[in-house]
PDB file of N, CA and C in Angstrom:
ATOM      1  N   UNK A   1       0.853  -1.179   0.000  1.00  0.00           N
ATOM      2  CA  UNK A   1       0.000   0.000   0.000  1.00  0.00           C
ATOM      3  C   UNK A   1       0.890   1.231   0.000  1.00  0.00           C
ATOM      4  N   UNK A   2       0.460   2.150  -0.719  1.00  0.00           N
ATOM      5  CA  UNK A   2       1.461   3.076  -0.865  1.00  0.00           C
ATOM      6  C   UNK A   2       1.131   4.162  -0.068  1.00  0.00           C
ATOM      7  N   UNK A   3       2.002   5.367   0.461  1.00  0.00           N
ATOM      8  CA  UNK A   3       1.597   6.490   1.479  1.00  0.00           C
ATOM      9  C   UNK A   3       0.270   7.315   1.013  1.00  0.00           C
ATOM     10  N   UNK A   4      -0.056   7.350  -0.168  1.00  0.00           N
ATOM     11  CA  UNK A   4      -1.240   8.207  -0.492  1.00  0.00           C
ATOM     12  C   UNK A   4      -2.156   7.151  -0.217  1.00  0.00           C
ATOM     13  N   UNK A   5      -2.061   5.847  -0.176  1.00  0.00           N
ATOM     14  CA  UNK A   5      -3.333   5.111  -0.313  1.00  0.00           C
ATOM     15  C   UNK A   5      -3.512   5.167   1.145  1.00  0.00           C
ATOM     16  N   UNK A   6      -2.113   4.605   2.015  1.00  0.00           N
ATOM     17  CA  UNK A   6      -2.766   5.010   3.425  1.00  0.00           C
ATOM     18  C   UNK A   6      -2.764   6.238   3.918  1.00  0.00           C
ATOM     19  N   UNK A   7      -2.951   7.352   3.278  1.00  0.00           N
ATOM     20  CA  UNK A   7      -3.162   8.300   4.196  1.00  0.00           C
ATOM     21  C   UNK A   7      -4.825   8.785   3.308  1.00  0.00           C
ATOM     22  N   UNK A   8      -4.568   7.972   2.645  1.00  0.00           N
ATOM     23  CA  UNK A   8      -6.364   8.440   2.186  1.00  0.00           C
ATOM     24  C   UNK A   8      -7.397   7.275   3.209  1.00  0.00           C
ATOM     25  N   UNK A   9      -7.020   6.328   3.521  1.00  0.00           N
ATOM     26  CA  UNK A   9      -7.580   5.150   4.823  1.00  0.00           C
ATOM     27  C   UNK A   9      -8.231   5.840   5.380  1.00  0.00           C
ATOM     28  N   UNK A  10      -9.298   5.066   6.393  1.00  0.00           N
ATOM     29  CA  UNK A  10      -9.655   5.051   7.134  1.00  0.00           C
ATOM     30  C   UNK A  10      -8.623   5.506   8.490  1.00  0.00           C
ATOM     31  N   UNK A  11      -8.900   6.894   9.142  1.00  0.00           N
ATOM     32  CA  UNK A  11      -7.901   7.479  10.525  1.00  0.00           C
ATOM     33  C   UNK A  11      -9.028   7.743  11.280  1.00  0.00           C
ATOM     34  N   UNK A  12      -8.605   6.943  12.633  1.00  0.00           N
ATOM     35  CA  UNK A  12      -9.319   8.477  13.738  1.00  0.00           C
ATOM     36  C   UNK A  12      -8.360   8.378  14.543  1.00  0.00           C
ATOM     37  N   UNK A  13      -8.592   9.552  14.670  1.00  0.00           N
ATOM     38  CA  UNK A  13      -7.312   9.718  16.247  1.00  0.00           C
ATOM     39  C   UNK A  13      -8.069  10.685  17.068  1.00  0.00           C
ATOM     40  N   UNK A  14      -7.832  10.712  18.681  1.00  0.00           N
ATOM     41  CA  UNK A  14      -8.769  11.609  19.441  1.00  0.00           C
ATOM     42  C   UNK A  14      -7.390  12.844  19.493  1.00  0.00           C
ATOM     43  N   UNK A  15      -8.713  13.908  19.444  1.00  0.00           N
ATOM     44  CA  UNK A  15      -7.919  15.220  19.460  1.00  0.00           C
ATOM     45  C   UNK A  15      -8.807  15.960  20.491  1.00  0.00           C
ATOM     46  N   UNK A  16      -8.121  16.529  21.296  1.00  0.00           N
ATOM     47  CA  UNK A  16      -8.966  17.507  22.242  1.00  0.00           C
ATOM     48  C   UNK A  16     -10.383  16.949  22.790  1.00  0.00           C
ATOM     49  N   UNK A  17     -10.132  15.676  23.269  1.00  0.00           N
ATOM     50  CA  UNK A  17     -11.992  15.128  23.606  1.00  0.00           C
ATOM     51  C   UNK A  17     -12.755  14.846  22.084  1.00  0.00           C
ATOM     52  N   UNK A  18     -12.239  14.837  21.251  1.00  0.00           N
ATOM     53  CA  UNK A  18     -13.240  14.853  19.934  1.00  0.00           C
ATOM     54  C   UNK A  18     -12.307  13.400  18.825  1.00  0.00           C
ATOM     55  N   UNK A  19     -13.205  12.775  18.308  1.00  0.00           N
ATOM     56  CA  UNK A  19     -12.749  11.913  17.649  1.00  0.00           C
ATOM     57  C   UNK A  19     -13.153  12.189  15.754  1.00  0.00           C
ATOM     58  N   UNK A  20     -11.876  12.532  15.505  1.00  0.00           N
ATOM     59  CA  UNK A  20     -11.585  12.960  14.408  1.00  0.00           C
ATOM     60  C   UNK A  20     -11.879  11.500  12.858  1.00  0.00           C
ATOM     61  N   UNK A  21     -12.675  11.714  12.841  1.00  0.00           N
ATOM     62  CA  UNK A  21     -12.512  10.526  11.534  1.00  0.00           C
ATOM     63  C   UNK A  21     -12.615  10.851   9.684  1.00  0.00           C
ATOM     64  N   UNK A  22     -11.751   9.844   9.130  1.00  0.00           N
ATOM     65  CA  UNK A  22     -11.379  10.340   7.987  1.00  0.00           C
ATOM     66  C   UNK A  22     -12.306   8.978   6.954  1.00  0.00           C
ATOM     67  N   UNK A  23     -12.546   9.789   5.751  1.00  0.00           N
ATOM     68  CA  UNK A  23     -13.692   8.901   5.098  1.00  0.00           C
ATOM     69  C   UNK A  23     -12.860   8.133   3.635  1.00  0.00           C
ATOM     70  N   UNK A  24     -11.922   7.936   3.116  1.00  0.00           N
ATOM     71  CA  UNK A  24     -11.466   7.381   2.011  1.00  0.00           C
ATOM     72  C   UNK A  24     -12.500   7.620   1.086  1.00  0.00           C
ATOM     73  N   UNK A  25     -12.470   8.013  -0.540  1.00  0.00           N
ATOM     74  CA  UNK A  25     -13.183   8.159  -1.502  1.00  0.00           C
ATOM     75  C   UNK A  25     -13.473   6.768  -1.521  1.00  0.00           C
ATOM     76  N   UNK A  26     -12.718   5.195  -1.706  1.00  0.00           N
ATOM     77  CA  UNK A  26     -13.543   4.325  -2.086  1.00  0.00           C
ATOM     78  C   UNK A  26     -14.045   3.798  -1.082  1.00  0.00           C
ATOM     79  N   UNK A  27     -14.052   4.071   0.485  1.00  0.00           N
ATOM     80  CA  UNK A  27     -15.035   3.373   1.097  1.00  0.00           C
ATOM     81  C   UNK A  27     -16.507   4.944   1.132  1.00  0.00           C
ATOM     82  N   UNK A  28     -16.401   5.444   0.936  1.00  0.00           N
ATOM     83  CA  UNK A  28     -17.265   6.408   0.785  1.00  0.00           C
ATOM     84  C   UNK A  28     -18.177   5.924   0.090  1.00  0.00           C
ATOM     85  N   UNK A  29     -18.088   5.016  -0.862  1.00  0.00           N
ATOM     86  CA  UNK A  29     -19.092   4.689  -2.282  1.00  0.00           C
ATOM     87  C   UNK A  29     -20.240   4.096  -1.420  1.00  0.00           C
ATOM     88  N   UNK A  30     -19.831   3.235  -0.618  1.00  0.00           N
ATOM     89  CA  UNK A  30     -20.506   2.124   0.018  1.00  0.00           C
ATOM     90  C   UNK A  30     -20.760   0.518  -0.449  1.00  0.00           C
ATOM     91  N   UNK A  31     -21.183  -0.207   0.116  1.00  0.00           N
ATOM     92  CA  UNK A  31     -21.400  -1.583  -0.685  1.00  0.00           C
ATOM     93  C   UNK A  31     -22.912  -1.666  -0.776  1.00  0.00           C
ATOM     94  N   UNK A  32     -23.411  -2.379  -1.524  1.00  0.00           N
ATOM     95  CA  UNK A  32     -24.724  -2.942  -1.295  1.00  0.00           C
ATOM     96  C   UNK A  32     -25.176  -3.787  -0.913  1.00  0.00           C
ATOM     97  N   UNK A  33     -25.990  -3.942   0.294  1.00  0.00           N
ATOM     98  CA  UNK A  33     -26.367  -5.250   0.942  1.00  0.00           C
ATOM     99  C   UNK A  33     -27.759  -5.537   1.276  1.00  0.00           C
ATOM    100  N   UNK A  34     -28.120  -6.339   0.738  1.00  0.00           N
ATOM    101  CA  UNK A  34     -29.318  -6.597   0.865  1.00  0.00           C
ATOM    102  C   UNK A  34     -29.839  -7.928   1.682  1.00  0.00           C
ATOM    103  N   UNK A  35     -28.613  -8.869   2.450  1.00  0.00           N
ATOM    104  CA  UNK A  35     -28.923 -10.084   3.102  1.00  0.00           C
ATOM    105  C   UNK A  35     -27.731  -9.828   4.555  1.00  0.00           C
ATOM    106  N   UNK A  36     -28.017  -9.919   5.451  1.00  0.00           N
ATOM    107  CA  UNK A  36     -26.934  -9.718   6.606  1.00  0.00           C
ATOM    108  C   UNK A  36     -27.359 -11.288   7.378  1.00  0.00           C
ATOM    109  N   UNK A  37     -25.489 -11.609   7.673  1.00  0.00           N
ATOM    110  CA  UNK A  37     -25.819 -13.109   8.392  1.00  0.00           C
ATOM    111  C   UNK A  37     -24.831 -12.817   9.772  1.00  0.00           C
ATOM    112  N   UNK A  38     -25.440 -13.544  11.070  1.00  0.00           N
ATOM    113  CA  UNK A  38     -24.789 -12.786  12.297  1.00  0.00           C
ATOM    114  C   UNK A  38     -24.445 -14.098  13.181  1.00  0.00           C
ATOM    115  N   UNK A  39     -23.218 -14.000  13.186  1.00  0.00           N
ATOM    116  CA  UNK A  39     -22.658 -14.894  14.132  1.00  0.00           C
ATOM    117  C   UNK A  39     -22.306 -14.397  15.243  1.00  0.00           C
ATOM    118  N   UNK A  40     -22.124 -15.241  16.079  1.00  0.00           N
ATOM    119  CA  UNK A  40     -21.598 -14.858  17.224  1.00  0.00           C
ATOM    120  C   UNK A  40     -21.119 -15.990  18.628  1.00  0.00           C
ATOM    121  N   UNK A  41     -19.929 -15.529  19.002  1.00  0.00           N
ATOM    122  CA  UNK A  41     -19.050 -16.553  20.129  1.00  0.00           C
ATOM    123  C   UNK A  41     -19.276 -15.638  21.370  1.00  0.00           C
ATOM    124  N   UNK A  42     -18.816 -16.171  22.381  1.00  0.00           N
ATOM    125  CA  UNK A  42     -18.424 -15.708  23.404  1.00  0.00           C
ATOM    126  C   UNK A  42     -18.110 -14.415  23.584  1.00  0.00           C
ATOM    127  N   UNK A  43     -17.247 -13.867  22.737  1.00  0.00           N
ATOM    128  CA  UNK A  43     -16.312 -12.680  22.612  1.00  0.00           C
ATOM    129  C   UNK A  43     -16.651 -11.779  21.587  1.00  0.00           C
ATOM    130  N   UNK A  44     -16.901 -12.707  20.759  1.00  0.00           N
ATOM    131  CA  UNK A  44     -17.292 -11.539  19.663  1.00  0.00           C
ATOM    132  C   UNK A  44     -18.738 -11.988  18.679  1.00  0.00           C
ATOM    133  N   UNK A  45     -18.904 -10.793  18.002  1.00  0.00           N
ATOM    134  CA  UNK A  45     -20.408 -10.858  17.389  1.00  0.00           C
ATOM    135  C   UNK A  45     -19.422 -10.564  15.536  1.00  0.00           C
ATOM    136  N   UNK A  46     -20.034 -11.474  14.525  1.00  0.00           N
ATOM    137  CA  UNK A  46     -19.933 -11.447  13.139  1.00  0.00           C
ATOM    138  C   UNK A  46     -20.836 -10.982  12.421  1.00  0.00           C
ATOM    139  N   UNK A  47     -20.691  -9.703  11.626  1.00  0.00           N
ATOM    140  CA  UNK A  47     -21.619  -9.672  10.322  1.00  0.00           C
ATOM    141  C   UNK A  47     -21.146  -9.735   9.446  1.00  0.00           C
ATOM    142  N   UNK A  48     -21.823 -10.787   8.531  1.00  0.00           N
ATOM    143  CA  UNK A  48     -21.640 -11.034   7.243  1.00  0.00           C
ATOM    144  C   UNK A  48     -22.582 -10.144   6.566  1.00  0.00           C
ATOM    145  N   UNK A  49     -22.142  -9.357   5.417  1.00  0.00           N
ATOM    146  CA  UNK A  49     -22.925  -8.560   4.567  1.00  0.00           C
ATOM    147  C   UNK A  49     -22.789  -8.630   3.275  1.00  0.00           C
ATOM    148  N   UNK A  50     -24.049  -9.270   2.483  1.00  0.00           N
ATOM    149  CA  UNK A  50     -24.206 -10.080   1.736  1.00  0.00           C
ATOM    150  C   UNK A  50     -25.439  -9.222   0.776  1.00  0.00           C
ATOM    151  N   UNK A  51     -24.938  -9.300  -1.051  1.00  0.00           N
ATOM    152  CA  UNK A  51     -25.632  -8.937  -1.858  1.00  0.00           C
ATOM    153  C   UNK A  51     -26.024  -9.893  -2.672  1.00  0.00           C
ATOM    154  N   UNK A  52     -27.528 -10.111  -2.731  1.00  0.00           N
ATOM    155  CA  UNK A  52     -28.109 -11.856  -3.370  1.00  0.00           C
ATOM    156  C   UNK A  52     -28.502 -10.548  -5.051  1.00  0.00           C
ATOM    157  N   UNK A  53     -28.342 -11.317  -5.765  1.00  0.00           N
ATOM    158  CA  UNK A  53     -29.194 -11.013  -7.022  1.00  0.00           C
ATOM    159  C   UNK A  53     -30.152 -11.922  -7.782  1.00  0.00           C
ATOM    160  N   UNK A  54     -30.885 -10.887  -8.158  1.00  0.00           N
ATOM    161  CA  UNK A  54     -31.907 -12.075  -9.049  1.00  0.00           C
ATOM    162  C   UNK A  54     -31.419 -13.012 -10.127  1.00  0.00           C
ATOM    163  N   UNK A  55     -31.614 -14.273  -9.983  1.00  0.00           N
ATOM    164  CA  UNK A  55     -31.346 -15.127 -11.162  1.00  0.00           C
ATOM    165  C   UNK A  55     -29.936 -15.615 -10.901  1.00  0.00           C
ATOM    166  N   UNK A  56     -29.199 -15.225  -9.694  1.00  0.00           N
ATOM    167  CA  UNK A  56     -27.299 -15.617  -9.598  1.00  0.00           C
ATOM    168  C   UNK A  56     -27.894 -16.384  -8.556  1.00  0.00           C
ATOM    169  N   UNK A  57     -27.692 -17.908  -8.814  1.00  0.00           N
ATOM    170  CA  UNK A  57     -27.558 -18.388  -7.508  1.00  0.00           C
ATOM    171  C   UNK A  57     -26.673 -18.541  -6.520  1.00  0.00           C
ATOM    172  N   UNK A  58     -25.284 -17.779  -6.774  1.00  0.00           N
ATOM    173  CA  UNK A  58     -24.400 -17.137  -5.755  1.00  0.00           C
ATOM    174  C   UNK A  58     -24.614 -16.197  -5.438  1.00  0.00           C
ATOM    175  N   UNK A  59     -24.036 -16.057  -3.934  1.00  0.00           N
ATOM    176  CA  UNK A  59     -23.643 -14.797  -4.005  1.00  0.00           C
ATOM    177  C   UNK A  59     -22.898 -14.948  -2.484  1.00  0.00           C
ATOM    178  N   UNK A  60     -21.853 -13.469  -2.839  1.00  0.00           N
ATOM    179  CA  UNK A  60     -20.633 -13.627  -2.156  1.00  0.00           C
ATOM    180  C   UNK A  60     -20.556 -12.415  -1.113  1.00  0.00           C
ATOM    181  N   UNK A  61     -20.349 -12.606   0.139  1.00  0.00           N
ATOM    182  CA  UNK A  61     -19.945 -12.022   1.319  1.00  0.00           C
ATOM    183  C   UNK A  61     -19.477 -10.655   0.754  1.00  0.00           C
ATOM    184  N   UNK A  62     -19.643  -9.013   0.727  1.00  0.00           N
ATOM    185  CA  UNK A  62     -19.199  -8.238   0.659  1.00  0.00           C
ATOM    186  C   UNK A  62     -18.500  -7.276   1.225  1.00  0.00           C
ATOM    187  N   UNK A  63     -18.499  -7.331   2.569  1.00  0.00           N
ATOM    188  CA  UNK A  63     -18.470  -7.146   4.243  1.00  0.00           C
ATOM    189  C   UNK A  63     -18.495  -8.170   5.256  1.00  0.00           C
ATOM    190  N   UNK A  64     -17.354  -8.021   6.085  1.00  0.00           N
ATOM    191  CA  UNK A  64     -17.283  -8.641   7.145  1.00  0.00           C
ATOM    192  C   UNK A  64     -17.436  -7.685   8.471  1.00  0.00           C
ATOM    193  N   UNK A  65     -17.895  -7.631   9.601  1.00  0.00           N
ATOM    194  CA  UNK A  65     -17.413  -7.038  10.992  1.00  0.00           C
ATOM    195  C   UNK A  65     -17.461  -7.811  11.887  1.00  0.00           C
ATOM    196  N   UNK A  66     -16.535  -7.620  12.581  1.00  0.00           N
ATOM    197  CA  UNK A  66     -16.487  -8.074  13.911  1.00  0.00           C
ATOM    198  C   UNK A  66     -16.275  -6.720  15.003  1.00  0.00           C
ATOM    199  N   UNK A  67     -17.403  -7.416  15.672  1.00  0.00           N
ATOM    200  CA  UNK A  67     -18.063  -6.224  17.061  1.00  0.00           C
ATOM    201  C   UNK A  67     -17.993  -7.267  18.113  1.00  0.00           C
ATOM    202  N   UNK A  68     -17.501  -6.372  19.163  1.00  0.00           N
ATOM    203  CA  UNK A  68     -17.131  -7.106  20.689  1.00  0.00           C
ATOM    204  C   UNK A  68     -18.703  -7.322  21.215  1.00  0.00           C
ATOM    205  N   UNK A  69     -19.028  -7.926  22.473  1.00  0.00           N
ATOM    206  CA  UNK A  69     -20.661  -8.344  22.335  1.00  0.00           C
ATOM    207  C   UNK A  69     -20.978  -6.582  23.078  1.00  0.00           C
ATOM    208  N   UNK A  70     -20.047  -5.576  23.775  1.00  0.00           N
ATOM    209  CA  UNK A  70     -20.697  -4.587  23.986  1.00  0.00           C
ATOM    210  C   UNK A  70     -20.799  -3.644  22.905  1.00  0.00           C
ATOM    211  N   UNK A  71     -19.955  -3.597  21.923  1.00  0.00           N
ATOM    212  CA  UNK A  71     -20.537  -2.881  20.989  1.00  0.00           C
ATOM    213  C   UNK A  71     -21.509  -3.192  20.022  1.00  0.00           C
ATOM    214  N   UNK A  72     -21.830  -4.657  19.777  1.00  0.00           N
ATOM    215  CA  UNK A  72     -22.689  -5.134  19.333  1.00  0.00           C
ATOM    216  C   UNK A  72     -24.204  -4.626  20.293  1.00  0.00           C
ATOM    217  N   UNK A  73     -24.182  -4.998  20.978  1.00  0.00           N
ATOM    218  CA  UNK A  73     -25.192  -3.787  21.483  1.00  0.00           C
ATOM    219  C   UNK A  73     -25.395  -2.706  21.734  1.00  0.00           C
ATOM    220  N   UNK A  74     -24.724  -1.649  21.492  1.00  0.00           N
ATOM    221  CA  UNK A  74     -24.479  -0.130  21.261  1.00  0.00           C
ATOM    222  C   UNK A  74     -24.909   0.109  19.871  1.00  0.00           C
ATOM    223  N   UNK A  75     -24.632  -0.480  18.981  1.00  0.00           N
ATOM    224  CA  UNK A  75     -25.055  -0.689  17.282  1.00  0.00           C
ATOM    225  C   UNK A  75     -26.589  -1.035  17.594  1.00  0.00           C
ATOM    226  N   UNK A  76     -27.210  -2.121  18.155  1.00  0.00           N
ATOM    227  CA  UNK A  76     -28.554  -2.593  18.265  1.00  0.00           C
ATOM    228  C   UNK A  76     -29.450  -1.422  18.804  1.00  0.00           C
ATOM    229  N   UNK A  77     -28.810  -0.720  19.699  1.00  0.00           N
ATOM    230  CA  UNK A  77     -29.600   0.790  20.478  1.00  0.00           C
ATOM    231  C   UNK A  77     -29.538   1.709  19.431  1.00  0.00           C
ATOM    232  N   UNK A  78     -28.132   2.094  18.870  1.00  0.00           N
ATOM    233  CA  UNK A  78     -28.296   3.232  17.621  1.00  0.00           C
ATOM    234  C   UNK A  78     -29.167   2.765  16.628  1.00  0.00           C
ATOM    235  N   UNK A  79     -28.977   1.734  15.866  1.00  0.00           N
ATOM    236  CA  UNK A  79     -29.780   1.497  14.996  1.00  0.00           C
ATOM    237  C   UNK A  79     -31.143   1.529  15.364  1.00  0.00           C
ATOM    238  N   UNK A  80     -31.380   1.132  16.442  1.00  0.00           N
ATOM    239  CA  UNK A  80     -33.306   1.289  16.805  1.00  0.00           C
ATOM    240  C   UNK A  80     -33.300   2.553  17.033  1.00  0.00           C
ATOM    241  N   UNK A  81     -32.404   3.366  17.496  1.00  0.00           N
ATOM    242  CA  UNK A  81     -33.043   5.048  17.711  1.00  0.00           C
ATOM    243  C   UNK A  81     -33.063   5.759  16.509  1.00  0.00           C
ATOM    244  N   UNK A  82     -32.147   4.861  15.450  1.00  0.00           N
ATOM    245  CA  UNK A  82     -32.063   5.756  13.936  1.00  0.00           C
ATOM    246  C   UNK A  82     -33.283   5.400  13.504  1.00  0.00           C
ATOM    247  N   UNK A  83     -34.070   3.685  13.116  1.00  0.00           N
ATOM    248  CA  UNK A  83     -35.155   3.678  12.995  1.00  0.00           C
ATOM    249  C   UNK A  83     -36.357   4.137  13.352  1.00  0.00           C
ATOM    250  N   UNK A  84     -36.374   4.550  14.792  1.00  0.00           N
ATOM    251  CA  UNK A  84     -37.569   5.445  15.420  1.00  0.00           C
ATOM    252  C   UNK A  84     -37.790   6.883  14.638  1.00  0.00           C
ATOM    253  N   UNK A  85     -36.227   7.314  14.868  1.00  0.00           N
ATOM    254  CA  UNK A  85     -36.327   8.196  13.935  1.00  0.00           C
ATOM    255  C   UNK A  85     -36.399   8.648  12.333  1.00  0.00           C
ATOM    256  N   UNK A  86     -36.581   7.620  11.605  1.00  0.00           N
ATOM    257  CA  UNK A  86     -36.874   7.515  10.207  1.00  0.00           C
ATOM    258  C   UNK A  86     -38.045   7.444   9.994  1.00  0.00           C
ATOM    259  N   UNK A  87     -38.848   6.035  10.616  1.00  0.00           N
ATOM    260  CA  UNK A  87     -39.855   6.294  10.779  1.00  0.00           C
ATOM    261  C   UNK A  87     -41.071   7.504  11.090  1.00  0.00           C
ATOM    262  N   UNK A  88     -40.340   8.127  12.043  1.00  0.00           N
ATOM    263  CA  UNK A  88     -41.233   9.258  12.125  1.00  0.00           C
ATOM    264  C   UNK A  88     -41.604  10.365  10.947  1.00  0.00           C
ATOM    265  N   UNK A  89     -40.044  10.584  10.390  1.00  0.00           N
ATOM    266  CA  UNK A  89     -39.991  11.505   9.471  1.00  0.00           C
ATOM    267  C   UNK A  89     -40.659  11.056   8.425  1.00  0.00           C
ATOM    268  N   UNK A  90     -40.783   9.623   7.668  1.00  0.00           N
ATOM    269  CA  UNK A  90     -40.839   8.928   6.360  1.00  0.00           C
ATOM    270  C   UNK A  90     -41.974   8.149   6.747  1.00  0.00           C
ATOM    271  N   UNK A  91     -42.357   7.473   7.884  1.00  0.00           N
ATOM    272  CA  UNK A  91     -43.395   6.590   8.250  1.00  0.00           C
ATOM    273  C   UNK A  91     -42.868   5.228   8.142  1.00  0.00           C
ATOM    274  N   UNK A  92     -43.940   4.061   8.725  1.00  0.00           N
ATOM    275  CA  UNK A  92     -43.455   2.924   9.296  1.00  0.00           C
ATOM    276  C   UNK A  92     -42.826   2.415   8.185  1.00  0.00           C
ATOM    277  N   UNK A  93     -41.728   1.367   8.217  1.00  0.00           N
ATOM    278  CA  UNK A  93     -41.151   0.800   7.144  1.00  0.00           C
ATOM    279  C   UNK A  93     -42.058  -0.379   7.627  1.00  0.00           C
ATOM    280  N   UNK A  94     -42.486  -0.936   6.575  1.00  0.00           N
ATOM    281  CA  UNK A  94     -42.819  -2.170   6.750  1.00  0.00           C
ATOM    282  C   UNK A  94     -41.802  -3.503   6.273  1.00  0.00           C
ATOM    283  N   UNK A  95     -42.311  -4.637   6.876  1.00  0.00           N
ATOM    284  CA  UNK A  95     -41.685  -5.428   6.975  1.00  0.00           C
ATOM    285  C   UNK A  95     -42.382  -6.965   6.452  1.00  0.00           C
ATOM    286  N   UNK A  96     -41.389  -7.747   6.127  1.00  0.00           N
ATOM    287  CA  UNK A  96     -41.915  -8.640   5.067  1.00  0.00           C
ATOM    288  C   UNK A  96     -42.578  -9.674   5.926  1.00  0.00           C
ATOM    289  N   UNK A  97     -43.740 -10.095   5.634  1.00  0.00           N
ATOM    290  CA  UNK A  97     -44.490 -11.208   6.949  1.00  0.00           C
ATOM    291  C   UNK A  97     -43.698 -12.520   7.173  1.00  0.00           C
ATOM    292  N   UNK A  98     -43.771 -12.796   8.605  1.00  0.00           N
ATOM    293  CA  UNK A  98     -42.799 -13.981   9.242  1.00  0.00           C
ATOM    294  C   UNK A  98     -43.366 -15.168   7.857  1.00  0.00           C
ATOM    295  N   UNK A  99     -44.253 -15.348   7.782  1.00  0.00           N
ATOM    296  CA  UNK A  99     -44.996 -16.497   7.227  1.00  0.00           C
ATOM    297  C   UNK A  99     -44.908 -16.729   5.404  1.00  0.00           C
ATOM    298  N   UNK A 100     -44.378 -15.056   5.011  1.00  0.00           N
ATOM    299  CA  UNK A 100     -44.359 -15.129   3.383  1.00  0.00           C
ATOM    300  C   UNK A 100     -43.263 -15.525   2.886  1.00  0.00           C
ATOM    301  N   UNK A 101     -42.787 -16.282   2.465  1.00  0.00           N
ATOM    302  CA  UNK A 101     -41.494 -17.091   2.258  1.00  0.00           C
ATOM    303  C   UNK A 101     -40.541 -15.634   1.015  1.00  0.00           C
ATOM    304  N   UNK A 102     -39.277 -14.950   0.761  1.00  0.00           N
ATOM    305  CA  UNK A 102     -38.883 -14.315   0.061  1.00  0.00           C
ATOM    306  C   UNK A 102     -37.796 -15.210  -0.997  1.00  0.00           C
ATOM    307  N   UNK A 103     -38.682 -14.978  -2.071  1.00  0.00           N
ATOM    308  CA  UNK A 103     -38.029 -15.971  -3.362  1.00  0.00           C
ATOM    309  C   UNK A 103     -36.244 -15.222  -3.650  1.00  0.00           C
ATOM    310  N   UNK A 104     -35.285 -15.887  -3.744  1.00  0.00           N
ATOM    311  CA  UNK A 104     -34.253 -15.815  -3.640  1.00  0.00           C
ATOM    312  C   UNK A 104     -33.869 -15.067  -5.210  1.00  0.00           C
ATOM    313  N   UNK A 105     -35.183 -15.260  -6.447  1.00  0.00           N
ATOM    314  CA  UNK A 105     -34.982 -14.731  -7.685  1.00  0.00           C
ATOM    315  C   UNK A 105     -35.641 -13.864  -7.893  1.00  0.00           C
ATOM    316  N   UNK A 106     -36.296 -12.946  -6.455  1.00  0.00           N
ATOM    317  CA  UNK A 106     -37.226 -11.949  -6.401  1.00  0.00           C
ATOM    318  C   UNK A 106     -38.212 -12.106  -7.100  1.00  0.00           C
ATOM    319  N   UNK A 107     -38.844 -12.993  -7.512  1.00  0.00           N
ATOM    320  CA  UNK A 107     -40.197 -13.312  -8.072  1.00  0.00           C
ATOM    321  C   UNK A 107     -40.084 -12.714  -9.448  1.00  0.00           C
ATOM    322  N   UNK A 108     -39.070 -12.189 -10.063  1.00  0.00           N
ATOM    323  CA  UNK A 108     -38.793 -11.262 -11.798  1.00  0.00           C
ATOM    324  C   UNK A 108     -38.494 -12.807 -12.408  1.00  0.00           C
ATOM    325  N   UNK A 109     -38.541 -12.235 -13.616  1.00  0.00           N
ATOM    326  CA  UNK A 109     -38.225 -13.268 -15.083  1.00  0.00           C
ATOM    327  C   UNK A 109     -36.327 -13.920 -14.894  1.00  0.00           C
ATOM    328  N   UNK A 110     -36.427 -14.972 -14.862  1.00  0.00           N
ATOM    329  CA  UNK A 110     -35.275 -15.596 -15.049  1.00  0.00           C
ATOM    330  C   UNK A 110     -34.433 -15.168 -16.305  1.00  0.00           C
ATOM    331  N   UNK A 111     -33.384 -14.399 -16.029  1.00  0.00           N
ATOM    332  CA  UNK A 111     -32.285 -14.394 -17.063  1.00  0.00           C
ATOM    333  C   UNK A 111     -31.734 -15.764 -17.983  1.00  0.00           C
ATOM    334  N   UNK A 112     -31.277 -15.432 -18.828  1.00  0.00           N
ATOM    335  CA  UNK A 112     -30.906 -17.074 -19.862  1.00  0.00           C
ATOM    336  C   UNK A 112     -29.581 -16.006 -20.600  1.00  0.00           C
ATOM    337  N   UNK A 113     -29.172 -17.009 -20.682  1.00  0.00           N
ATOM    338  CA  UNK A 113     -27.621 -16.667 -21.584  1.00  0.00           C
ATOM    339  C   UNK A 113     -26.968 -17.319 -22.938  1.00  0.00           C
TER     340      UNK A 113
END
């Protein structure tokens, strides 16, 4: 890795009580994930973050994290207070019924090659 690539990385360093963080242009883009799989040991909690497409019957891990089990619950509190708050602004997201099975080829026309 060369000095521009790591100094374009991911940094935080605490400065004065404040935690300074730096955003890299290519993690900035983001990934797309549309399937998350969650493990977890003793010590630590796993997300797998995972993009399925229609008609690929692969599909490959795009993201990994590993979160200690207290920050794994610090993430579970933010994320429900970000949802409370989305919701309010945008309204309820709904959610797909326990009982409706979600077709893995999104129910669209099968690709052929």
């Amino acid at each position: 890795m060369s000095d521009d690539q790591k100094k374009a990385s991911m940094q935080a360093q605490m400065q004065e009580g404040q935690l300074n963080v730096e955003l890299s242009e290519e993690v900035a883009e983001g990934e797309y994930s549309n399937l998350a799989i969650i493990n977890h040991s003793p010590s630590e909690f796993v997300l797998d973050f995972i993009r399925v497409m229609p008609g690929v019957p692969k599909a490959k891990v795009k993201s990994r994290i590993v979160l200690t089990p207290q920050h794994a619950k610090r993430l579970l509190r933010a994320l429900g207070e970000n949802v409370t708050r989305y919701e309010a602004q945008h309204g309820e997201i709904r959610d797909v019924e326990a009982n409706q099975s979600f077709p893995l080829n999104f129910g669209g026309p099968q690709g052929q090659a």
